[in-house]
N, C-alpha and C. Protein backbone atom coordinates (compact mmCIF):
# COMPACT_ATOMS: atom_id res chain seq x y z
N UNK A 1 65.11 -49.00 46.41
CA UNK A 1 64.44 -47.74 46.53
C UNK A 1 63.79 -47.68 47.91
N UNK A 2 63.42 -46.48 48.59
CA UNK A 2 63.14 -45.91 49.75
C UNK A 2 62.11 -45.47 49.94
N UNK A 3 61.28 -44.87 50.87
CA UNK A 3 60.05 -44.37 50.61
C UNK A 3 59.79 -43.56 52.08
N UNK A 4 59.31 -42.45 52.17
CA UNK A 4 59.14 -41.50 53.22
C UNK A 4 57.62 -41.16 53.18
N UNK A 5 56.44 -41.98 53.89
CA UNK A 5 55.25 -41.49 53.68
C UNK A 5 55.05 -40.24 54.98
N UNK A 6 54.60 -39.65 54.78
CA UNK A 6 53.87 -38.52 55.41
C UNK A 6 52.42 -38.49 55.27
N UNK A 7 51.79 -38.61 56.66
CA UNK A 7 50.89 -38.32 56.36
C UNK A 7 49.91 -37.30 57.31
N UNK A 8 49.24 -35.92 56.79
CA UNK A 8 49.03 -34.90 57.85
C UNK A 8 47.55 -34.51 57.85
N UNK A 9 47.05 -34.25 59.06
CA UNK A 9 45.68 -33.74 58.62
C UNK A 9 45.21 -32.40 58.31
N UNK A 10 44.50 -32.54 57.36
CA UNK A 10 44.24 -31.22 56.54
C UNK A 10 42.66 -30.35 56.62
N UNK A 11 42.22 -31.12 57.77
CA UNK A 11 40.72 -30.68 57.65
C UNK A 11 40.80 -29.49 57.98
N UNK A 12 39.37 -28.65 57.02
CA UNK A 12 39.50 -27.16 57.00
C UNK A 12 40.39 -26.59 56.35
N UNK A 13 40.88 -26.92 55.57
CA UNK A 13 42.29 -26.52 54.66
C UNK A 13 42.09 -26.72 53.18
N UNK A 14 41.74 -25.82 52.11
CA UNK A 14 40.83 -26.88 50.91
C UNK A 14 42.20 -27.77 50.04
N UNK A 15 41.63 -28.45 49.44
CA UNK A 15 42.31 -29.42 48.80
C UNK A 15 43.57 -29.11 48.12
N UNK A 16 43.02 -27.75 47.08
CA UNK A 16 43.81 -27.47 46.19
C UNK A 16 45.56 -26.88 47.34
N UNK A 17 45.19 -26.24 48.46
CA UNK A 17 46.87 -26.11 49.12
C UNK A 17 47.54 -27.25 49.06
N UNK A 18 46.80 -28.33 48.73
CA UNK A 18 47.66 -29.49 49.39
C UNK A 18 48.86 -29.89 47.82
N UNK A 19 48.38 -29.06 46.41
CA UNK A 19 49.45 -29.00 45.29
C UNK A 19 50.53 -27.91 45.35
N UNK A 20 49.89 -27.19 46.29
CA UNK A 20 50.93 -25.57 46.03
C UNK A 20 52.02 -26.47 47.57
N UNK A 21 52.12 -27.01 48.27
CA UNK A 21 52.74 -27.65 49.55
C UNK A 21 53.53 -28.49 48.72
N UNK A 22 52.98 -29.41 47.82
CA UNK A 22 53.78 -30.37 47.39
C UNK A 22 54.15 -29.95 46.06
N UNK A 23 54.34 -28.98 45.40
CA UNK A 23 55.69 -28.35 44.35
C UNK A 23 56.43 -27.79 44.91
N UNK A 24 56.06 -27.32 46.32
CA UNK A 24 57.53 -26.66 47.09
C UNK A 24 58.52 -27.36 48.17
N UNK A 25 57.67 -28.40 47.97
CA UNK A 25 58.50 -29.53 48.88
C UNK A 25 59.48 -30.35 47.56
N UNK A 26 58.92 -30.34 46.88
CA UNK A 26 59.29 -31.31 45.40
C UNK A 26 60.56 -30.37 44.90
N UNK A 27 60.36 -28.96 44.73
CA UNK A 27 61.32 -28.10 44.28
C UNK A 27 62.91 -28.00 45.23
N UNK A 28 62.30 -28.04 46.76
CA UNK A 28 63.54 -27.99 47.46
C UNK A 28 64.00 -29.51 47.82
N UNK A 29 63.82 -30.59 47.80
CA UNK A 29 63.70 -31.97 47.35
C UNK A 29 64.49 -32.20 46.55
N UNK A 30 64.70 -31.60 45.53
CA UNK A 30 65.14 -32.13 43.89
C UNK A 30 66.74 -31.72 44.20
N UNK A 31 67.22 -30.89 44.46
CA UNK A 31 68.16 -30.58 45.03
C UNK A 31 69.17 -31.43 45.74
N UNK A 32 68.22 -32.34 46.57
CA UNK A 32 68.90 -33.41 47.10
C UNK A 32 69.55 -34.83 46.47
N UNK A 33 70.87 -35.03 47.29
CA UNK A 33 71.45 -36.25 47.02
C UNK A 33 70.89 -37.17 46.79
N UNK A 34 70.31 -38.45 45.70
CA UNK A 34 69.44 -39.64 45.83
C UNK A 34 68.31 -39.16 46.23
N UNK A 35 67.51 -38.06 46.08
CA UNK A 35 66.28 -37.85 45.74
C UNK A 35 65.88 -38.66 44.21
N UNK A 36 64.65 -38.91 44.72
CA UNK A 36 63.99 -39.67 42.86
C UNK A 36 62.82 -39.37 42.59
N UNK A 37 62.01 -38.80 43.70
CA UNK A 37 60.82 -38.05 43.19
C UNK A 37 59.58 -37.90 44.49
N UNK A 38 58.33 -37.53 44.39
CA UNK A 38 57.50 -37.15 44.97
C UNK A 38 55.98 -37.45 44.75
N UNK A 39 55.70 -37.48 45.29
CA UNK A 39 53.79 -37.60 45.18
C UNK A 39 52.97 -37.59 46.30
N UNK A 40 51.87 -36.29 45.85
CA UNK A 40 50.89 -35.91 46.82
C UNK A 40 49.52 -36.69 46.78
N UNK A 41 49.28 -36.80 47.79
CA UNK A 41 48.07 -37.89 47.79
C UNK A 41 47.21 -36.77 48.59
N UNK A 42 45.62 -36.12 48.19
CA UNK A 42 45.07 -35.21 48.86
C UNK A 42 43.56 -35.20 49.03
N UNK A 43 43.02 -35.87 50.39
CA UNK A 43 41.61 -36.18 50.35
C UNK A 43 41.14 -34.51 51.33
N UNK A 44 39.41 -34.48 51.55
CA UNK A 44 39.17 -33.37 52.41
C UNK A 44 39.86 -33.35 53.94
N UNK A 45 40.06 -34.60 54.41
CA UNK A 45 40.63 -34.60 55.58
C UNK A 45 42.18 -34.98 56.06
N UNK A 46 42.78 -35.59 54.92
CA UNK A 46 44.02 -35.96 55.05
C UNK A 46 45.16 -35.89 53.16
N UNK A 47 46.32 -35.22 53.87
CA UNK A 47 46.76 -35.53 52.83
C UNK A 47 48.25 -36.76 53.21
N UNK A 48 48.79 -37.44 52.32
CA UNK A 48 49.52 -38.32 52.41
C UNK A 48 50.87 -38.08 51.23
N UNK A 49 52.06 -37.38 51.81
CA UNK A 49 53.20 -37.06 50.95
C UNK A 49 54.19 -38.13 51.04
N UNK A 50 54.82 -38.71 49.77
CA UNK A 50 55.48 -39.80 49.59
C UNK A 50 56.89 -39.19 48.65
N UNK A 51 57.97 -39.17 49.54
CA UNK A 51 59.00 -38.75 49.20
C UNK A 51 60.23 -40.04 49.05
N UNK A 52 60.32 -40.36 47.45
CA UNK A 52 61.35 -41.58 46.83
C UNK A 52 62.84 -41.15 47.59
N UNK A 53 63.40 -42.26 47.65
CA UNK A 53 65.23 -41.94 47.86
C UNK A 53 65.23 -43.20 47.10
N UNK A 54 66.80 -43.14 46.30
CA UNK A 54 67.63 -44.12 45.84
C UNK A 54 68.34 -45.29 46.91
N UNK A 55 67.88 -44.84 48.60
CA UNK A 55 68.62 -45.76 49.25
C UNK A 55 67.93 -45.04 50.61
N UNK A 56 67.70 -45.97 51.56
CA UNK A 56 67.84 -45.61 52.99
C UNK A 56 68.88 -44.49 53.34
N UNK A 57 69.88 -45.02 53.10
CA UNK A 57 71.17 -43.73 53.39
C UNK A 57 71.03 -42.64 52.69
N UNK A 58 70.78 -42.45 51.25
CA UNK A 58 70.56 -41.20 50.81
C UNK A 58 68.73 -40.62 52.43
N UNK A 59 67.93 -41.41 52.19
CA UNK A 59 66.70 -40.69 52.96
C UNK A 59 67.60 -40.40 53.96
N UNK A 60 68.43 -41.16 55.01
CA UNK A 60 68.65 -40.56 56.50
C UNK A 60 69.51 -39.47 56.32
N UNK A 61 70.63 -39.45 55.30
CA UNK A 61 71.52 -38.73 55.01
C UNK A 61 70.86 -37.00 55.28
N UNK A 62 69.72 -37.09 54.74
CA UNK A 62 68.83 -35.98 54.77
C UNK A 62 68.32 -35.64 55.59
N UNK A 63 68.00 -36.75 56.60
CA UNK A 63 66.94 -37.11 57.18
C UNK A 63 66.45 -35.45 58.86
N UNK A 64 67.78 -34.77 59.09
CA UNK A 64 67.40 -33.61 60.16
C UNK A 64 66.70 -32.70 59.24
N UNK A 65 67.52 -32.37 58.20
CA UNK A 65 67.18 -31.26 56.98
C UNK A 65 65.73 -31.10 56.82
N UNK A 66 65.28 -32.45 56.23
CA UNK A 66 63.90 -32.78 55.48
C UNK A 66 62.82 -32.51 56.88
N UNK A 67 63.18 -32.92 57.90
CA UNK A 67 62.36 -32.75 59.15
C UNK A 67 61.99 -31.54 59.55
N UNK A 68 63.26 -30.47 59.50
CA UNK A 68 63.03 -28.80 59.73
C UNK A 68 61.93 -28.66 58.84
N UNK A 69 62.21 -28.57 57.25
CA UNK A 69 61.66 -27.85 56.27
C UNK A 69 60.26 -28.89 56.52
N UNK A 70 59.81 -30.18 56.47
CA UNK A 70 58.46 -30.47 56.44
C UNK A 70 57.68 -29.25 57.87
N UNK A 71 58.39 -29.74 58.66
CA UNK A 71 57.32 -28.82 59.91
C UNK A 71 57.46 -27.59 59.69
N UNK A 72 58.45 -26.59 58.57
CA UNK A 72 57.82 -25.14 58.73
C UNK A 72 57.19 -25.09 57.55
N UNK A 73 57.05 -25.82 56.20
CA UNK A 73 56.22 -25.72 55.72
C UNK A 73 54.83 -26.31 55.59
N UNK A 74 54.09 -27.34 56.66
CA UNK A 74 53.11 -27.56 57.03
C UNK A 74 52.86 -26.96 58.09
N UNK A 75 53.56 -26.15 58.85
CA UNK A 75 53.15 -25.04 59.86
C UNK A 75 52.61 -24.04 59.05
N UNK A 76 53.29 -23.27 58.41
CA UNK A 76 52.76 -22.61 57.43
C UNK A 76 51.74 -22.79 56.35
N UNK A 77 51.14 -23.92 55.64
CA UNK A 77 49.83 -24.35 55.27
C UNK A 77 48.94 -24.93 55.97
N UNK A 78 49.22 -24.45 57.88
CA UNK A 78 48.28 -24.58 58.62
C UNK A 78 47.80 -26.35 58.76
N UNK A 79 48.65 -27.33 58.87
CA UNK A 79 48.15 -28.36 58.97
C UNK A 79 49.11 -29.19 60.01
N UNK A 80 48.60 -30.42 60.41
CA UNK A 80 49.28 -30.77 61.20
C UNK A 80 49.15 -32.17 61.30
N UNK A 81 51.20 -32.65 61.24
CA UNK A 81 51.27 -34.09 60.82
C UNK A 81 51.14 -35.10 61.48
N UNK A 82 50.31 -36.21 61.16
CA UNK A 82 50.01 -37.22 62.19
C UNK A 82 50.95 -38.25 62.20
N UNK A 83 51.59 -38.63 61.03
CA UNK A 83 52.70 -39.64 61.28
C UNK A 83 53.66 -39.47 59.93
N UNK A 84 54.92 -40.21 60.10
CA UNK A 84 55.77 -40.23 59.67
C UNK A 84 56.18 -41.64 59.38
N UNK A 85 56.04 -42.31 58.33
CA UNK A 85 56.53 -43.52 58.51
C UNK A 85 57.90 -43.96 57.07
N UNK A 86 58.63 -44.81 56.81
CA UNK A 86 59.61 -45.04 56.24
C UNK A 86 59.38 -46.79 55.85
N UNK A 87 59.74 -47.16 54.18
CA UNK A 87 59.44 -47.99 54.05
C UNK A 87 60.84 -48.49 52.91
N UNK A 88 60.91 -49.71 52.44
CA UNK A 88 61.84 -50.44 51.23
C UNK A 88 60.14 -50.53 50.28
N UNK A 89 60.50 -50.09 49.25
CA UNK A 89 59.90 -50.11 48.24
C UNK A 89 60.02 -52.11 47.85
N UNK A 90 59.31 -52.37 48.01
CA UNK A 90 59.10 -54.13 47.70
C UNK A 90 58.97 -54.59 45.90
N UNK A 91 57.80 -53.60 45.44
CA UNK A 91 57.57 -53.53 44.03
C UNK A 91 57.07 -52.45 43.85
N UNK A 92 57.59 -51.71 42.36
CA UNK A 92 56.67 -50.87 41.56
C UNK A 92 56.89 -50.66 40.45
N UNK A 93 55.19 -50.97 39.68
CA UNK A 93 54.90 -50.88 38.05
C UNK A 93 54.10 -49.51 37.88
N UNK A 94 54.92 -48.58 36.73
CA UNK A 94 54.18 -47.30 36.76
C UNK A 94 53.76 -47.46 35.18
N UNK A 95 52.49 -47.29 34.68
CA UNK A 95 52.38 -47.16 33.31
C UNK A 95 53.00 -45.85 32.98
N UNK A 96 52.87 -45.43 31.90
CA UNK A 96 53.48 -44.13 31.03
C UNK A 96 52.33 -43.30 31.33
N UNK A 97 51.50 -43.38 30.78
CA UNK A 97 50.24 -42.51 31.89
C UNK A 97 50.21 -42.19 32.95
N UNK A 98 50.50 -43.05 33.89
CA UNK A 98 50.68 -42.47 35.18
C UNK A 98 52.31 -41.55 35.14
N UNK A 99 53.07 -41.72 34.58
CA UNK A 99 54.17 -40.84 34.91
C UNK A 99 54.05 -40.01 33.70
N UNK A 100 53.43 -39.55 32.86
CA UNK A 100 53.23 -38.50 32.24
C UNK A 100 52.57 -37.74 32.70
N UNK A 101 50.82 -37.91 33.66
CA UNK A 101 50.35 -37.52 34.37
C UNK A 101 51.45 -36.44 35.14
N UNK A 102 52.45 -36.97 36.19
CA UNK A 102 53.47 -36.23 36.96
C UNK A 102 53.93 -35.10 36.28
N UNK A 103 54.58 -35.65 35.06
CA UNK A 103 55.74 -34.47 34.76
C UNK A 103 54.98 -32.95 34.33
């Protein structure tokens, strides 16, 4: 598994945009090849978007696409991204709570 953190600053921007940003990133997302899922991370000054792939190649495969659509839709919720980073998922334990929480 893959991992696409984003992370942008949001100060002056209230919290709650930072769910209506990440169901419309999640919605046009889902769509994609080896997509596996999403999660918004959203403090007063920063939020942090974590976009799953089934593989490095599925993320790069994507990888011009996903770049357009992040910068016009954080242009458009007025925020602006400080980094971009890409990771191999090493381990992860999700209880049922936490992924019921999601759905």
């Amino acid at each position: 598994m893959y991992v696409t953190l984003t992370t942008a600053d949001t100060t002056g921007e209230p919290i709650e945009n930072a769910a209506i940003v990440a169901e419309e990133l999640e919605r046009w997302l889902s769509d994609a090849d080896g997509f596996e899922g999403f999660i918004m991370l959203a403090g007063e000054q920063r939020a942090i978007g974590l976009s799953f792939w089934e593989s490095r190649e599925a993320a790069e495969q994507h990888n011009v696409v996903r770049s357009q659509f992040r910068e016009r839709i954080l242009s458009v919720a007025g925020v602006r991204i400080q980094s971009i980073d890409d990771y191999d998922v090493a381990f992860a334990r999700l209880g049922p709570g936490l992924v019921a929480a999601s759905s």
